[in-house]
Structures are given as structure tokens and as C-alpha cells.
C-alpha atoms as a PDB file:
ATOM      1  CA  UNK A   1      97.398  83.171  88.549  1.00  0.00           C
ATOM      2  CA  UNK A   2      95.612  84.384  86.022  1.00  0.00           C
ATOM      3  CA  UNK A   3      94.713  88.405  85.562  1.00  0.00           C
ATOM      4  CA  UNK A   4      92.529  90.283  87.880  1.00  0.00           C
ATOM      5  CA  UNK A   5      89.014  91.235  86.175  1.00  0.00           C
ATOM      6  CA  UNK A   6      89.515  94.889  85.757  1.00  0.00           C
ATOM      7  CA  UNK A   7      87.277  96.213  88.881  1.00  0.00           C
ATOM      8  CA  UNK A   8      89.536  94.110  91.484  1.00  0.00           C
ATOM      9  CA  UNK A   9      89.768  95.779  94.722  1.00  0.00           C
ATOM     10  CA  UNK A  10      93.285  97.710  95.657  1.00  0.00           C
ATOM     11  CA  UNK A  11      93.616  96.759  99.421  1.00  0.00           C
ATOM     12  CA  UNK A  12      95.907  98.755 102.022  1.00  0.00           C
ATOM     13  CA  UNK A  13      97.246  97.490 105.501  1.00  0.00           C
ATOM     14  CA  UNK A  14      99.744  98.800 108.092  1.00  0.00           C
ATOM     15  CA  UNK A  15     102.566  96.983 109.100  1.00  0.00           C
ATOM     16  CA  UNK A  16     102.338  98.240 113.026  1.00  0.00           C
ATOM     17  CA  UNK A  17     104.787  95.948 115.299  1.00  0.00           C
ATOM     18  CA  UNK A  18     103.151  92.292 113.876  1.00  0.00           C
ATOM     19  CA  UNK A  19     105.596  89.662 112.373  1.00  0.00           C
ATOM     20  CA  UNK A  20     106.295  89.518 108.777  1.00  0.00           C
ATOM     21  CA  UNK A  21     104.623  86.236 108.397  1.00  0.00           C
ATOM     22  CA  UNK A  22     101.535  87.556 110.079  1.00  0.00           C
ATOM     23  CA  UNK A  23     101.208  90.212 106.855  1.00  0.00           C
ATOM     24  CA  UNK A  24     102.044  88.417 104.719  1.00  0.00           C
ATOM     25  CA  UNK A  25      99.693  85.514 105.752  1.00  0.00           C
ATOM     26  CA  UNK A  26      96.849  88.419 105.646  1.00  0.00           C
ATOM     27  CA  UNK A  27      98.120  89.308 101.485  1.00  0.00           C
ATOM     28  CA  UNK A  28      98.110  85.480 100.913  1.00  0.00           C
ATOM     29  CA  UNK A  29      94.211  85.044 102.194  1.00  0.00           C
ATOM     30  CA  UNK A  30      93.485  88.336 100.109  1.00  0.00           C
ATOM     31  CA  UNK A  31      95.187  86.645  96.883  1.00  0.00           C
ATOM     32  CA  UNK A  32      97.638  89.796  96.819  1.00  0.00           C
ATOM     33  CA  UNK A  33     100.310  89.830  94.571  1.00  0.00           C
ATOM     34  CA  UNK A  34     102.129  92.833  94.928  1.00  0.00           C
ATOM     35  CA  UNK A  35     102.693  94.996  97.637  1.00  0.00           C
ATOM     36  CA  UNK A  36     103.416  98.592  97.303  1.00  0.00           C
ATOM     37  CA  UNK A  37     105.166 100.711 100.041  1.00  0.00           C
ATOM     38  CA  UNK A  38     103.043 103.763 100.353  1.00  0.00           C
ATOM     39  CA  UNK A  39     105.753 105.350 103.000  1.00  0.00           C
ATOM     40  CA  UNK A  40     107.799 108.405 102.638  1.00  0.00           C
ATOM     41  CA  UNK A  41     110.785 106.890 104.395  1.00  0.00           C
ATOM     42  CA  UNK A  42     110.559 103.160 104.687  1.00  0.00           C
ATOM     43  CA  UNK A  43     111.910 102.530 107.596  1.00  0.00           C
ATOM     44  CA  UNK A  44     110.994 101.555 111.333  1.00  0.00           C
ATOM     45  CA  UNK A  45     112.847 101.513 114.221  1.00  0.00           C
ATOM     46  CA  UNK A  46     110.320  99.643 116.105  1.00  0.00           C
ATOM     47  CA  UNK A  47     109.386  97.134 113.798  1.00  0.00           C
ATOM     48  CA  UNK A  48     112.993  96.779 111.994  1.00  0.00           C
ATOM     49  CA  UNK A  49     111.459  93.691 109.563  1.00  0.00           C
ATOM     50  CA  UNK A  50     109.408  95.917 107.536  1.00  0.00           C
ATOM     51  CA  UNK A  51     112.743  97.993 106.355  1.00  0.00           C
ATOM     52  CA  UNK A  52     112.692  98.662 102.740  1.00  0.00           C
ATOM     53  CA  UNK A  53     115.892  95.678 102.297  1.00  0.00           C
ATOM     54  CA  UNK A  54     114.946  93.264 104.851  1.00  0.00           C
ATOM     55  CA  UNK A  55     111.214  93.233 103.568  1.00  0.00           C
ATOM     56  CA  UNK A  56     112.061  93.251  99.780  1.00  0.00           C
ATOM     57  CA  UNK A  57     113.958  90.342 100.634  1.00  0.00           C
ATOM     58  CA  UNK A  58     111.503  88.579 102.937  1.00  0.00           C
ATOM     59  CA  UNK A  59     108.695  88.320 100.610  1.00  0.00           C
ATOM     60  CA  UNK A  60     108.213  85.123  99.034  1.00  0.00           C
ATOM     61  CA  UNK A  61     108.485  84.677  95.566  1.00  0.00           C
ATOM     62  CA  UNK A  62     104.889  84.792  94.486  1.00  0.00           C
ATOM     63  CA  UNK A  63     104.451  88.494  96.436  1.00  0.00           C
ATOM     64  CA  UNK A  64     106.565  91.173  94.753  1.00  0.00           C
ATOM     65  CA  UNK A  65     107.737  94.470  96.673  1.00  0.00           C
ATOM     66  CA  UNK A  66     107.141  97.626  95.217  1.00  0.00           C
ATOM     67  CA  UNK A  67     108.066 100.864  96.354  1.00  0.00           C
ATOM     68  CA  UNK A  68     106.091 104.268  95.520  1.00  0.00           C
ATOM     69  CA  UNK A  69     106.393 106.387  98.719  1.00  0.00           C
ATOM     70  CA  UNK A  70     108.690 108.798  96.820  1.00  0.00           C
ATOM     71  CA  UNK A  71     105.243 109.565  94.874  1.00  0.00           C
ATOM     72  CA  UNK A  72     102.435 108.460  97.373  1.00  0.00           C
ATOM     73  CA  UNK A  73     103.492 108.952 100.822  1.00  0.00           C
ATOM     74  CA  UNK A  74     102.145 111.049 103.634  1.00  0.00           C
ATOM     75  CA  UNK A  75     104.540 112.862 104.810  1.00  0.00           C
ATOM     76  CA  UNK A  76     104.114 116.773 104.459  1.00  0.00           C
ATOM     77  CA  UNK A  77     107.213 118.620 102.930  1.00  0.00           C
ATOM     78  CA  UNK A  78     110.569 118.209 104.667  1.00  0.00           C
ATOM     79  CA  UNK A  79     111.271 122.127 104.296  1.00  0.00           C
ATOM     80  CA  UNK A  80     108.512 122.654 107.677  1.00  0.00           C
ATOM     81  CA  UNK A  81     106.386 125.215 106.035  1.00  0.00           C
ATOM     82  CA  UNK A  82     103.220 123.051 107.178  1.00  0.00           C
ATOM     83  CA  UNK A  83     102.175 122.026 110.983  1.00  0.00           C
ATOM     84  CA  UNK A  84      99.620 119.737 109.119  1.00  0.00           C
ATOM     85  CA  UNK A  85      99.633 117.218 106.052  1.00  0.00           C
ATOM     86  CA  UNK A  86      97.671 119.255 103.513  1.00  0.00           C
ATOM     87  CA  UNK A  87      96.376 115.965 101.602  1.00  0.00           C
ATOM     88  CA  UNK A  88      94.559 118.137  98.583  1.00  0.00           C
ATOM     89  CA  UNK A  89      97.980 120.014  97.799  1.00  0.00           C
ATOM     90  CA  UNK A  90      99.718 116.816  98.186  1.00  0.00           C
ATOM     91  CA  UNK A  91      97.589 115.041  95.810  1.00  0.00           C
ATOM     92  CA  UNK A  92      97.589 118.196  93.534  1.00  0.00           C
ATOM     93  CA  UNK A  93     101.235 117.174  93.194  1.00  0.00           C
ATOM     94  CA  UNK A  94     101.956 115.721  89.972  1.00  0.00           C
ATOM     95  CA  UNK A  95     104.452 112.976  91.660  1.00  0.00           C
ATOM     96  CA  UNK A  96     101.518 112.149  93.517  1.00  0.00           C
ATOM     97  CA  UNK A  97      99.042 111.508  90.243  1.00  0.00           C
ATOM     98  CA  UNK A  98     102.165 110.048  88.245  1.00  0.00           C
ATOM     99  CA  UNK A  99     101.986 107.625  91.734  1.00  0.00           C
ATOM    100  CA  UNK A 100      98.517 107.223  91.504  1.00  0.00           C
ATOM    101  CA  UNK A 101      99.305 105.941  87.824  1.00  0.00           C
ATOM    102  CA  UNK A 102     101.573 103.757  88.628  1.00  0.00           C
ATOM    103  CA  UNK A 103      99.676 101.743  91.106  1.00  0.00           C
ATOM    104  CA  UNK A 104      96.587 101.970  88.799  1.00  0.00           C
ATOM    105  CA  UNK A 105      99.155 100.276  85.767  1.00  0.00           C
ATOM    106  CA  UNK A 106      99.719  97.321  88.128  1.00  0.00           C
ATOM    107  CA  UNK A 107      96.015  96.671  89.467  1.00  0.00           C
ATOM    108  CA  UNK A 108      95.451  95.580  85.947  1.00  0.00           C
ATOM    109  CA  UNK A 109      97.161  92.936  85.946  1.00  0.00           C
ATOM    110  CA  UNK A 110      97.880  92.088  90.046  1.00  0.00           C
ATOM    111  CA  UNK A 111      95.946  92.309  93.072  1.00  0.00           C
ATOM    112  CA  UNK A 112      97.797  94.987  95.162  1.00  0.00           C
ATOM    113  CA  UNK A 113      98.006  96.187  98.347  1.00  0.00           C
ATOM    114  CA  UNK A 114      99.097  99.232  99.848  1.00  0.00           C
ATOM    115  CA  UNK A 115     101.431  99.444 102.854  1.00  0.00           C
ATOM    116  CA  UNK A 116     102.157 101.885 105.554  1.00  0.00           C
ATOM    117  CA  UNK A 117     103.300 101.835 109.270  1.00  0.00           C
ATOM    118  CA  UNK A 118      99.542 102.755 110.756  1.00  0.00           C
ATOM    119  CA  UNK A 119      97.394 100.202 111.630  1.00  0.00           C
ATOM    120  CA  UNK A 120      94.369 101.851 111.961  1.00  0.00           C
ATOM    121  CA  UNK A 121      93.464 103.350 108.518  1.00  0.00           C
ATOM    122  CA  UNK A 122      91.606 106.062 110.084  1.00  0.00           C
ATOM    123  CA  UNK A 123      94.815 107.881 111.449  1.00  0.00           C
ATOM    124  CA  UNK A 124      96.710 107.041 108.274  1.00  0.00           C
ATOM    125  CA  UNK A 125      97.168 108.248 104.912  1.00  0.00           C
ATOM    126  CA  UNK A 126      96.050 105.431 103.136  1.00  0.00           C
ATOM    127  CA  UNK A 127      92.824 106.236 104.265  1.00  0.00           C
ATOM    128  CA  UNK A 128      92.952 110.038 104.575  1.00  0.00           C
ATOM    129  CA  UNK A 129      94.712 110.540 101.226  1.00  0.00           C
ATOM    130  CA  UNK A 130      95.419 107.202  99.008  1.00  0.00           C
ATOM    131  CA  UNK A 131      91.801 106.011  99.600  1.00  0.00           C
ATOM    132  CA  UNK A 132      90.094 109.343  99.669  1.00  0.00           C
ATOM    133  CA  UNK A 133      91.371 110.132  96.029  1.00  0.00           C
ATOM    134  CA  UNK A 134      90.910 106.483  94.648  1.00  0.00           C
ATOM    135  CA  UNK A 135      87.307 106.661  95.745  1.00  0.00           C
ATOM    136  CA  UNK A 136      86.439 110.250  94.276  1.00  0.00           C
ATOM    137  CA  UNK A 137      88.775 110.312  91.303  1.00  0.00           C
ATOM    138  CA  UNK A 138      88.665 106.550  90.106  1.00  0.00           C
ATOM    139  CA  UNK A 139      85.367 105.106  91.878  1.00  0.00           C
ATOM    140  CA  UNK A 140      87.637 102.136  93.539  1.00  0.00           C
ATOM    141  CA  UNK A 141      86.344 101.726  96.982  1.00  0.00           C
ATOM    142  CA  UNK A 142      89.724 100.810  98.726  1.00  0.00           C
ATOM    143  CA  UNK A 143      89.410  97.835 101.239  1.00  0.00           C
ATOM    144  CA  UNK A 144      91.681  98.274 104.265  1.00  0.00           C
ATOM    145  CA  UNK A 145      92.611  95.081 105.869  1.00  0.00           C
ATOM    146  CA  UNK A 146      93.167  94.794 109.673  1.00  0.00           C
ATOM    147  CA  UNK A 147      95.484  92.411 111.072  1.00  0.00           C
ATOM    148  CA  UNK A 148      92.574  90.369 112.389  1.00  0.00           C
ATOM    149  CA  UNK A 149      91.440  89.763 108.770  1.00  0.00           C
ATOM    150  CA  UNK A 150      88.792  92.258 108.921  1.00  0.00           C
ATOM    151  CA  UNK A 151      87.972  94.236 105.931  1.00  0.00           C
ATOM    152  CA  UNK A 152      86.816  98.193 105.807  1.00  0.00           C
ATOM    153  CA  UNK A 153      86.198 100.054 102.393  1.00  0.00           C
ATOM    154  CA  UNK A 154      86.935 103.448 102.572  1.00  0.00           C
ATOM    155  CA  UNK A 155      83.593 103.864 101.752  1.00  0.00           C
ATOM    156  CA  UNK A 156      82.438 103.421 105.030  1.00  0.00           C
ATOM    157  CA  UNK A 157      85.458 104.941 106.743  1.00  0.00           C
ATOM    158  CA  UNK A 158      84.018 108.565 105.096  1.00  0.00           C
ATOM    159  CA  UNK A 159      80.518 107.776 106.016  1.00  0.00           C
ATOM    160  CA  UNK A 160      82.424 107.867 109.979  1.00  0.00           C
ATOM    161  CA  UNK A 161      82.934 111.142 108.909  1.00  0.00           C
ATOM    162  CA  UNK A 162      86.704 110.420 109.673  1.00  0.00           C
ATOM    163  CA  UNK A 163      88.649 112.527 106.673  1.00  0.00           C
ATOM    164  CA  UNK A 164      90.783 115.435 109.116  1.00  0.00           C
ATOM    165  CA  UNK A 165      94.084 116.593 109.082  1.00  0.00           C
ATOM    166  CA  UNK A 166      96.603 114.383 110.847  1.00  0.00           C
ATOM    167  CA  UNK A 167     100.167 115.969 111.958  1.00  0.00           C
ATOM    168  CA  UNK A 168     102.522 114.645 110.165  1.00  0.00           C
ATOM    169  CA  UNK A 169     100.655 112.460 107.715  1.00  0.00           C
ATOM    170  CA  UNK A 170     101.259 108.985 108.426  1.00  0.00           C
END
């Protein structure tokens, strides 16, 4: 494959309890080429195939598995001092902009997609958070896939008015 022009959309979908092979038929329509854990701990008990081992190995060869939730997840801090994800002192974090850097450092030269548990994007931090901050800092409208192959750019997720707290992140 050759590079991705330098505007090339960063896409975002959530696992939820779908096979594998139903993602990662959804990355191969999209043309994605890496996909980039955007959880805190990735792990799920109910959907055990999108483990951090079992789904770095279940890839095929032509998607890569990258994992940035120690920078980009949702998760508020583990020591309980907030009820609520606070998103803005999150993404005042520098782990969180050295994240953000990252991900921007392999958009130029793959089509990526971010990954969390969530389905819906508008109860998840890829929405709330990742796409929020990619849209307003970095003008990339994120596109968040849905299982049925829809497509949603955040843009129109914050014209639903949709950006509040969540418990918990996610």
C-alpha cells in the first residue's frame, strides 16, 4: 500500500461482544492498517478475544496492533479522587499529548484506527475525549465506525450536543 495523503481520516470503533473477524472485516473495508488500543486496561472478560495477547496475535499480517492506552485511555485516576472522568485534565496530561503524538506519527504513513470496548461512540472516550481533542486541536474530524459499517464523524456527534461526563470514562 502506498502512503496515506496527509489529511486521511483516523477512524475509532469498539470492540463490544462481536467476533474478531467481524472487526477486523470492518478495518479491512476501511483500508486500516494499524490499530491502536485506546484502553486503559486491555482486557475483557466478556469478550476474552480482544485481550491485549490473543488480539496482537489474531491480527493478520497486513493489520498491525498497537497499544497506547497507557497514554490515551479513559479511565480517570486509579487513586479515586474523581467520581467522574475529567477529560480536559486528562488531556492536559502530558502522557496524554505525548499519546496524541504518537498516533498523529503513524497517521502519516498508515490509516489507523482507534479501539476501545464501547460500541457506541457517544458513551465512550473515543468520542468524548480522543475525538473531541483531534477535532479542536488538530482539525481531523474522527470517523467512528459502527459494526454495521456505518460511519459518524465526530463532527456530527458534537452537533448532538453529546460531549458530558461519563463515570468512569470508557
Amino acid at each position: 500500500m502506498s502512503n496515506p495523503p496527509p489529511d486521511n481520516p483516523i477512524y475509532t470503533v469498539g470492540h463490544s461482544n462481536v467476533p474478531l473477524e467481524a472487526v477486523v472485516a470492518l478495518l479491512r473495508r476501511f483500508g486500516i492498517t494499524r490499530l491502536v488500543d485506546a484502553r486503559t486496561a486491555p482486557y475483557s472478560k466478556y469478550s476474552p478475544q480482544f485481550n491485549h495477547e490473543p488480539l496482537s496475535r489474531g491480527l493478520p499480517e497486513d493489520i498491525v496492533y498497537v497499544y497506547l492506552g497507557h497514554a490515551l485511555g479513559g479511565n480517570p485516576p486509579a487513586d479515586g479522587t474523581h467520581a467522574l472522568a475529567d477529560y480536559e485534565e486528562m488531556a492536559a496530561r502530558p502522557a496524554f499529548q505525548h499519546g496524541l503524538e504518537e498516533l498523529l506519527a503513524l497517521r502519516r504513513d498508515h490509516v489507523v484506527c482507534l479501539l476501545c470496548a464501547e460500541e457506541d461512540p457517544r458513551k465512550c472516550h473515543r468520542s468524548r475525549l480522543l475525538g473531541a481533542k483531534l477535532l479542536a486541536w488538530h482539525g481531523i474530524d474522527v470517523q467512528h465506525l459502527g459494526h454495521d459499517g456505518r460511519v459518524e464523524p465526530q463532527s456530527a456527534l458534537e452537533a448532538e450536543g453529546h460531549q458530558q461526563p461519563r463515570l468512569f470514562g470508557g
